[in-house]
PDB file of N, CA and C in Angstrom:
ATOM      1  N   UNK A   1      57.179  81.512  58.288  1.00  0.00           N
ATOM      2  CA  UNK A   1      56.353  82.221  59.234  1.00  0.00           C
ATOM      3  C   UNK A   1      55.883  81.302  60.355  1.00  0.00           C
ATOM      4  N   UNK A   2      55.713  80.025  59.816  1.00  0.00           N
ATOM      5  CA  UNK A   2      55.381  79.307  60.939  1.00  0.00           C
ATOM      6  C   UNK A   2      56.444  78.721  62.232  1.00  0.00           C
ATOM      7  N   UNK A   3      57.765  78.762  61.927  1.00  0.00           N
ATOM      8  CA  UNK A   3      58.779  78.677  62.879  1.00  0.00           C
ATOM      9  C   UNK A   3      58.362  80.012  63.450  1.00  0.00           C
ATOM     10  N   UNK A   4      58.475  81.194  63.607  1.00  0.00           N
ATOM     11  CA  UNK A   4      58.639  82.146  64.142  1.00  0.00           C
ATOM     12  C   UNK A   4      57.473  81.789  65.003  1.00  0.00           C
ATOM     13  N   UNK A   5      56.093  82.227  64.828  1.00  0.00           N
ATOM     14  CA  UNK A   5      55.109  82.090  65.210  1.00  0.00           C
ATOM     15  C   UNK A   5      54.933  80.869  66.220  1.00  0.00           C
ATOM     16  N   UNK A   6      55.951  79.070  66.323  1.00  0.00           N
ATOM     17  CA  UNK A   6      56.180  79.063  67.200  1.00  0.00           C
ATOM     18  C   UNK A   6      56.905  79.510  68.094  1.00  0.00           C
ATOM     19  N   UNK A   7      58.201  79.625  67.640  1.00  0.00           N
ATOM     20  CA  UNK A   7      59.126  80.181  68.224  1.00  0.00           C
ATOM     21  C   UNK A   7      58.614  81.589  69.790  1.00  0.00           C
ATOM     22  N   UNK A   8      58.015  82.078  68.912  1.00  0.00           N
ATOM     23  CA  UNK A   8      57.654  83.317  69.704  1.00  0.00           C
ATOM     24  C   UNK A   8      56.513  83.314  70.024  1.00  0.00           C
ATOM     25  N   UNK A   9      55.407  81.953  70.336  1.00  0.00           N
ATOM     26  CA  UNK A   9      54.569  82.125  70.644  1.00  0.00           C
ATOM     27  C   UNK A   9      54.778  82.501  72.331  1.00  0.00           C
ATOM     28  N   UNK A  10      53.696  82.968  73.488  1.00  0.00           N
ATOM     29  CA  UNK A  10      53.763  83.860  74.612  1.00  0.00           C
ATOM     30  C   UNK A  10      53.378  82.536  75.386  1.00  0.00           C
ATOM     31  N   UNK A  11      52.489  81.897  74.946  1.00  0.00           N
ATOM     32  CA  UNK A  11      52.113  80.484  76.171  1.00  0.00           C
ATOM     33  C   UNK A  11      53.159  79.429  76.270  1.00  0.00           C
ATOM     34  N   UNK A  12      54.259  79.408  75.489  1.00  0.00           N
ATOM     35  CA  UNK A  12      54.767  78.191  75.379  1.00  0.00           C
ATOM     36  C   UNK A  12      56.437  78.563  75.445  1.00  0.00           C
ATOM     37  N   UNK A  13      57.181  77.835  75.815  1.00  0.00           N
ATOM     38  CA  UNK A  13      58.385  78.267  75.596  1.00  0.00           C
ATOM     39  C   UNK A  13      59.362  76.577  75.268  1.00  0.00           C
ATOM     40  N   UNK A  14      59.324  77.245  74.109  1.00  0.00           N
ATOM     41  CA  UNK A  14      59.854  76.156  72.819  1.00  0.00           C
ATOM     42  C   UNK A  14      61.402  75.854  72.872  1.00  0.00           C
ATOM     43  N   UNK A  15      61.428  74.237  73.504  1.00  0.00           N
ATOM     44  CA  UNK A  15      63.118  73.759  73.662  1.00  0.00           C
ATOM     45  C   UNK A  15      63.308  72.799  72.615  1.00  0.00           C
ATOM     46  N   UNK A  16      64.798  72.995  72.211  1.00  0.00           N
ATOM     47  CA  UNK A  16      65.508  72.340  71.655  1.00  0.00           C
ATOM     48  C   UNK A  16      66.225  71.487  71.931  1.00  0.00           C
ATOM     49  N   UNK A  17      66.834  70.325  71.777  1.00  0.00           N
ATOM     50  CA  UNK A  17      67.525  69.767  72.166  1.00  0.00           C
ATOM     51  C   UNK A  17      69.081  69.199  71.302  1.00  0.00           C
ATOM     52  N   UNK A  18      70.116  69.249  71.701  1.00  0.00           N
ATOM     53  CA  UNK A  18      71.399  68.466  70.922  1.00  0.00           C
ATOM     54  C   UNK A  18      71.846  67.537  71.589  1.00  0.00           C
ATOM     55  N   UNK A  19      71.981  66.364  71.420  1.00  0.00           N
ATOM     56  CA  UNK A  19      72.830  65.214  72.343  1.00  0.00           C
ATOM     57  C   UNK A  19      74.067  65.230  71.916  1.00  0.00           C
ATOM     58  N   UNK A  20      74.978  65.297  72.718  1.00  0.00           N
ATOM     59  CA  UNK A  20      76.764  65.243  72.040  1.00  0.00           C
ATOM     60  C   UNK A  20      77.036  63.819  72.399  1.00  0.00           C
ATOM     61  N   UNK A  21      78.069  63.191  71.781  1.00  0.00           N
ATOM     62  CA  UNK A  21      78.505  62.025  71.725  1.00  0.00           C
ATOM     63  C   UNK A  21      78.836  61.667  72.997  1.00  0.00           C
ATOM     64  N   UNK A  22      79.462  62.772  73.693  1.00  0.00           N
ATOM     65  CA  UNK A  22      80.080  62.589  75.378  1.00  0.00           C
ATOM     66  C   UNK A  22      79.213  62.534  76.251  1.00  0.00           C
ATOM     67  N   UNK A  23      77.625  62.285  75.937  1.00  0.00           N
ATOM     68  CA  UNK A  23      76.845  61.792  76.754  1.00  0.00           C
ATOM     69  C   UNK A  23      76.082  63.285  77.638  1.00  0.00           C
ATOM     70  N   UNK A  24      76.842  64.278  76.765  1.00  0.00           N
ATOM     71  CA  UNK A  24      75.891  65.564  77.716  1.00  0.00           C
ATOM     72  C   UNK A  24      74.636  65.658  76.756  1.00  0.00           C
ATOM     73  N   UNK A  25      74.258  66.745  77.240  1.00  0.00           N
ATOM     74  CA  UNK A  25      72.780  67.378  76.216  1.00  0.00           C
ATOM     75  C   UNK A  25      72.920  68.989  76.146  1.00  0.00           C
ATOM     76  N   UNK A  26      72.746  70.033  75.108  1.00  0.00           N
ATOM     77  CA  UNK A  26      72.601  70.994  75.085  1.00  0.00           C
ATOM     78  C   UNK A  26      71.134  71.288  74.671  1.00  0.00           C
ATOM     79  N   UNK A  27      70.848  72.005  75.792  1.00  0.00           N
ATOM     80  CA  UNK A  27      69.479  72.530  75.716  1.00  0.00           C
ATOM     81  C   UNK A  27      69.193  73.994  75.210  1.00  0.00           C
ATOM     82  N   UNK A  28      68.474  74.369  73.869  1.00  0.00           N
ATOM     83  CA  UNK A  28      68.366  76.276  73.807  1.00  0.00           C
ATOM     84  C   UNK A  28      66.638  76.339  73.911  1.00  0.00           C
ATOM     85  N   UNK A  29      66.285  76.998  74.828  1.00  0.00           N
ATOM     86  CA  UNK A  29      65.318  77.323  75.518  1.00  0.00           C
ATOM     87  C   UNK A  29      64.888  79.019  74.549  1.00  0.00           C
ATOM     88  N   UNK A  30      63.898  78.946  74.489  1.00  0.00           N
ATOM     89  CA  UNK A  30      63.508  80.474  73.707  1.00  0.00           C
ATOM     90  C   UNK A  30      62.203  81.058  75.058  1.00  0.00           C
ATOM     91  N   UNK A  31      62.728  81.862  75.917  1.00  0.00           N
ATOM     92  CA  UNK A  31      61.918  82.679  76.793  1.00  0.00           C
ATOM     93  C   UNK A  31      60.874  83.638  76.021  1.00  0.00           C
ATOM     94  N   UNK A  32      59.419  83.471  76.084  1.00  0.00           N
ATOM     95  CA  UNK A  32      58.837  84.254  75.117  1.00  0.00           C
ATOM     96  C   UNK A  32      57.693  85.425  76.052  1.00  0.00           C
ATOM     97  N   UNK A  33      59.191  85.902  76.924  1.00  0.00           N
ATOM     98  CA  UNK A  33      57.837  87.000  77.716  1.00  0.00           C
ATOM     99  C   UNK A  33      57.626  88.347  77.275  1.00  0.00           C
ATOM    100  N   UNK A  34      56.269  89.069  77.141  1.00  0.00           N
ATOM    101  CA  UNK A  34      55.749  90.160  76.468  1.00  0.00           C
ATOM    102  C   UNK A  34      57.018  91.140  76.441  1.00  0.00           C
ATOM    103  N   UNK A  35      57.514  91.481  76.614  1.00  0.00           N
ATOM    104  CA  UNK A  35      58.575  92.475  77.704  1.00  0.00           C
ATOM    105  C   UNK A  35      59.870  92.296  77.611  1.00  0.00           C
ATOM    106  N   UNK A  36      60.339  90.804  77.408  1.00  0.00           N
ATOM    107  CA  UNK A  36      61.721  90.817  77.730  1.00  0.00           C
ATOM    108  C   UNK A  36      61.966  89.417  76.896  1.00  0.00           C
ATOM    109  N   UNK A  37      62.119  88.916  75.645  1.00  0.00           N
ATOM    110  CA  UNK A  37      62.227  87.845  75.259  1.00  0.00           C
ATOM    111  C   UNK A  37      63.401  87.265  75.168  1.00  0.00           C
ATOM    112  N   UNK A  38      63.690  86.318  75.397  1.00  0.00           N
ATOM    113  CA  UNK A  38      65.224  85.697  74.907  1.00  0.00           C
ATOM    114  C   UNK A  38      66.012  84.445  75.217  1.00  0.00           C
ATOM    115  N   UNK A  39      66.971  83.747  74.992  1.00  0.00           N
ATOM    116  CA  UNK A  39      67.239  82.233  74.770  1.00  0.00           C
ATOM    117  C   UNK A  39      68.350  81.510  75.712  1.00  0.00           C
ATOM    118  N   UNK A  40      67.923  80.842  76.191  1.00  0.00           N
ATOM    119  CA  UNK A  40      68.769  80.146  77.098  1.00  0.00           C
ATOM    120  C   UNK A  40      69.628  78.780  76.553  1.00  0.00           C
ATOM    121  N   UNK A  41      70.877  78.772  76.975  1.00  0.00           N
ATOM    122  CA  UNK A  41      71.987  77.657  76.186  1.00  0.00           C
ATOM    123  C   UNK A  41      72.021  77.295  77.493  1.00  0.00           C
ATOM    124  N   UNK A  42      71.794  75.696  77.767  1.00  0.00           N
ATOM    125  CA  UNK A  42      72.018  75.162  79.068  1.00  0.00           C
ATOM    126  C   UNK A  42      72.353  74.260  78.696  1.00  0.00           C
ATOM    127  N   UNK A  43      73.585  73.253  79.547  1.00  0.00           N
ATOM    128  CA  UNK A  43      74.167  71.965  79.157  1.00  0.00           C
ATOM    129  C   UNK A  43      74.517  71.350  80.222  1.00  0.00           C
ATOM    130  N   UNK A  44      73.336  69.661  79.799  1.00  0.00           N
ATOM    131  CA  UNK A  44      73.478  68.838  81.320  1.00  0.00           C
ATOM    132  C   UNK A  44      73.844  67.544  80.892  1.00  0.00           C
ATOM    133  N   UNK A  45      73.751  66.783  81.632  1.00  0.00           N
ATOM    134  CA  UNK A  45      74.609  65.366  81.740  1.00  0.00           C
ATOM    135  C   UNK A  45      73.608  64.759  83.124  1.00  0.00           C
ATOM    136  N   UNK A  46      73.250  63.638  82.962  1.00  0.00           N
ATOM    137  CA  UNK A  46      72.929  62.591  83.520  1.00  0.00           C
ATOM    138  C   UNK A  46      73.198  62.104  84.769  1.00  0.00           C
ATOM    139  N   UNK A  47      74.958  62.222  85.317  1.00  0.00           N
ATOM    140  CA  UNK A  47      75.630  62.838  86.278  1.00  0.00           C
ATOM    141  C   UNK A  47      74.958  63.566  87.356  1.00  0.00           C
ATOM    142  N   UNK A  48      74.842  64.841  86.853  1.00  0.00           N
ATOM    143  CA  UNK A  48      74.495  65.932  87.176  1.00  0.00           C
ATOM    144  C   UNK A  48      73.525  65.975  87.777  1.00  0.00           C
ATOM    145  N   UNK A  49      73.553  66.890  89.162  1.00  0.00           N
ATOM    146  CA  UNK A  49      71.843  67.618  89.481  1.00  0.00           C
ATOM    147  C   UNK A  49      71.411  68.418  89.253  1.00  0.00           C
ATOM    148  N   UNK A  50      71.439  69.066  88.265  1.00  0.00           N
ATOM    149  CA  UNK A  50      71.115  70.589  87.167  1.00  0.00           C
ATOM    150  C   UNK A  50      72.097  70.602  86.153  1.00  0.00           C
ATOM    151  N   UNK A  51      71.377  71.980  85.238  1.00  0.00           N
ATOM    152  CA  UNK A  51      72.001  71.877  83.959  1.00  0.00           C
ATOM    153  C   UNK A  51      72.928  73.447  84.296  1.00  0.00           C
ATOM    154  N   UNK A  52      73.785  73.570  83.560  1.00  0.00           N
ATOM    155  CA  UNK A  52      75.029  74.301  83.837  1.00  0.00           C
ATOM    156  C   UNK A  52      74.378  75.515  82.447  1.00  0.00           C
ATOM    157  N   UNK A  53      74.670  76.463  82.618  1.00  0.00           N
ATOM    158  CA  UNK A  53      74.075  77.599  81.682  1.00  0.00           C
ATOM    159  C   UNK A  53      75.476  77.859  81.167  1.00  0.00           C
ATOM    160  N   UNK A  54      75.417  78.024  79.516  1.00  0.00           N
ATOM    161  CA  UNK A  54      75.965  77.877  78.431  1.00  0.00           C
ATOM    162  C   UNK A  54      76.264  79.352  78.368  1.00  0.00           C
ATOM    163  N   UNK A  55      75.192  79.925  78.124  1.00  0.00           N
ATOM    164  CA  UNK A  55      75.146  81.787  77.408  1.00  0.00           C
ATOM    165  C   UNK A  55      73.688  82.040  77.937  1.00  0.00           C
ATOM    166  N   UNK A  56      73.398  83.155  77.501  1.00  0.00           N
ATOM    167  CA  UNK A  56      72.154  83.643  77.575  1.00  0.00           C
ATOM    168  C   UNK A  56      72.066  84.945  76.950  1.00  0.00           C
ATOM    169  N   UNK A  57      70.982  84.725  75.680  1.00  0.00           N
ATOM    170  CA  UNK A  57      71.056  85.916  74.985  1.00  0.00           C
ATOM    171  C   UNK A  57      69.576  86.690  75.181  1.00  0.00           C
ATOM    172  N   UNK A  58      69.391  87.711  75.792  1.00  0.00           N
ATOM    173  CA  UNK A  58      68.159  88.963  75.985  1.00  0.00           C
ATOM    174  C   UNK A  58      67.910  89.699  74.976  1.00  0.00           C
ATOM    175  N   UNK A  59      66.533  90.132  74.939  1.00  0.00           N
ATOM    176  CA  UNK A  59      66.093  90.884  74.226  1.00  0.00           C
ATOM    177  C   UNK A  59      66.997  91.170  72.928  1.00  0.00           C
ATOM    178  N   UNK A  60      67.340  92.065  72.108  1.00  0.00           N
ATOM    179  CA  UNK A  60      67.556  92.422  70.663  1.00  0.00           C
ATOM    180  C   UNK A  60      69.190  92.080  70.648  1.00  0.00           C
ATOM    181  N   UNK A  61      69.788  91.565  71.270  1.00  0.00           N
ATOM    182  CA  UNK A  61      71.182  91.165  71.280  1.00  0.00           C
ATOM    183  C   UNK A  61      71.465  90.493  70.147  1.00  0.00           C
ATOM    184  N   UNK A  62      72.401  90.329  69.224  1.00  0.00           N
ATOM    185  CA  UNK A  62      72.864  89.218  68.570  1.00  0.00           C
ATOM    186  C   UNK A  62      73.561  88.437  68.806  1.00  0.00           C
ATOM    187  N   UNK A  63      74.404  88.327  70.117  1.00  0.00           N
ATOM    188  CA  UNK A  63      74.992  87.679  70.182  1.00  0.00           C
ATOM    189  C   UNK A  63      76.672  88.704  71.309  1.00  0.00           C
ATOM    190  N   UNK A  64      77.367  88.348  71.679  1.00  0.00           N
ATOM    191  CA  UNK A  64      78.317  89.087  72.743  1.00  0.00           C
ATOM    192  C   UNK A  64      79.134  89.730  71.896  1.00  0.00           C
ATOM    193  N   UNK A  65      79.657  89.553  70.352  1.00  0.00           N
ATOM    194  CA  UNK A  65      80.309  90.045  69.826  1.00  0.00           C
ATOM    195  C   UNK A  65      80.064  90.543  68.793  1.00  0.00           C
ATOM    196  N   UNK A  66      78.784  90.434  68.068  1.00  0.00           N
ATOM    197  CA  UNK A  66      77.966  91.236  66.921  1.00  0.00           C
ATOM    198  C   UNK A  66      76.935  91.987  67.341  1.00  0.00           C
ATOM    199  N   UNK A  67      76.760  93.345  68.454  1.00  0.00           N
ATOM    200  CA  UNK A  67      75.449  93.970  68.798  1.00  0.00           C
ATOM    201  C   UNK A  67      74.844  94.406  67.183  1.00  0.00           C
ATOM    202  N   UNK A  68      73.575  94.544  67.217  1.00  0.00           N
ATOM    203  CA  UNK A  68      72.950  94.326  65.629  1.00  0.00           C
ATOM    204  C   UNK A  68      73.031  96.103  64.874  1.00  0.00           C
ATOM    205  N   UNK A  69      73.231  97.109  65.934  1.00  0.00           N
ATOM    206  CA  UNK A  69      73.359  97.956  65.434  1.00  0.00           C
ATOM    207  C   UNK A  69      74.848  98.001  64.181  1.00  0.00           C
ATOM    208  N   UNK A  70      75.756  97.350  65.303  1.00  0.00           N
ATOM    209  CA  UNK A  70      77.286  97.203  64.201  1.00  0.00           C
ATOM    210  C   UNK A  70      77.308  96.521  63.344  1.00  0.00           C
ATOM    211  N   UNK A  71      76.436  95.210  63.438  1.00  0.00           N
ATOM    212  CA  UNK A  71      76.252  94.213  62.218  1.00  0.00           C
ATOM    213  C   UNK A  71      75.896  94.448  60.948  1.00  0.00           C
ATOM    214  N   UNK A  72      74.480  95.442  61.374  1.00  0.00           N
ATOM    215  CA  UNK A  72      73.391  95.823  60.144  1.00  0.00           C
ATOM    216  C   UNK A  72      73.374  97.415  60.104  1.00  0.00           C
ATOM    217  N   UNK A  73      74.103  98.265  60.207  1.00  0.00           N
ATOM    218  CA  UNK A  73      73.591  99.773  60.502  1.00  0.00           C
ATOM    219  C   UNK A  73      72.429 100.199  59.463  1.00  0.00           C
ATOM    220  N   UNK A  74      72.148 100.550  59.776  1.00  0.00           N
ATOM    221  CA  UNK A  74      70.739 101.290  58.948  1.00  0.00           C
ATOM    222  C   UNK A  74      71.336 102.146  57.982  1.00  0.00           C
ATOM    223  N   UNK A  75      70.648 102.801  57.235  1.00  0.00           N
ATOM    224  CA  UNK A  75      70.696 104.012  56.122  1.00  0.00           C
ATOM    225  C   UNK A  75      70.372 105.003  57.082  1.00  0.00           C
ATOM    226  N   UNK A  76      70.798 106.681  57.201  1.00  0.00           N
ATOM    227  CA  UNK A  76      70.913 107.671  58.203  1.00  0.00           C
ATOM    228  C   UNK A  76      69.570 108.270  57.505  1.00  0.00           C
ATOM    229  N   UNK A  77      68.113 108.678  57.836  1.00  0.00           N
ATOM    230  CA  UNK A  77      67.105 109.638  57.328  1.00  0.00           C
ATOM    231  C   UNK A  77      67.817 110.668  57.020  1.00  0.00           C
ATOM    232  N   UNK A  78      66.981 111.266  56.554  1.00  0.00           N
ATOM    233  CA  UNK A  78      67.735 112.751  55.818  1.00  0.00           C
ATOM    234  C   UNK A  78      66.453 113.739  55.857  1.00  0.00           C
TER     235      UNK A  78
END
């Protein structure tokens, strides 16, 4: 509970970081706005004058090739 609770706290927006051997960095950013939440994959290098955007996943998405309705379907009410 306490990952989530940062994760999704509203004041803060909680980054991660990966260093790859090739000297870049992958950054996943968790956007935590009332309204529209969701995670940014950005990957920079030292090189560079900005970081190059990876993916970006919005609101209830799982991801580009698992939407969560097809993943998990529910049980139908009756």
């Amino acid at each position: 509970m306490e990952l989530y609770c940062t994760l999704s706290a509203e004041d803060e927006w909680p980054v991660s970081s990966v260093p790859l051997r090739s000297g870049h960095t992958i950054y996943i950013i968790y956007r935590n706005f009332v309204d529209g939440w969701g995670v940014d994959y950005l990957i920079h290098q030292l090189a560079w004058t900005e970081a190059e955007t990876l993916a970006v996943i919005d609101g209830l998405s799982w991801g580009p090739a698992w939407p969560g309705r097809n993943c998990c379907p529910l049980p139908s009410s009756r």
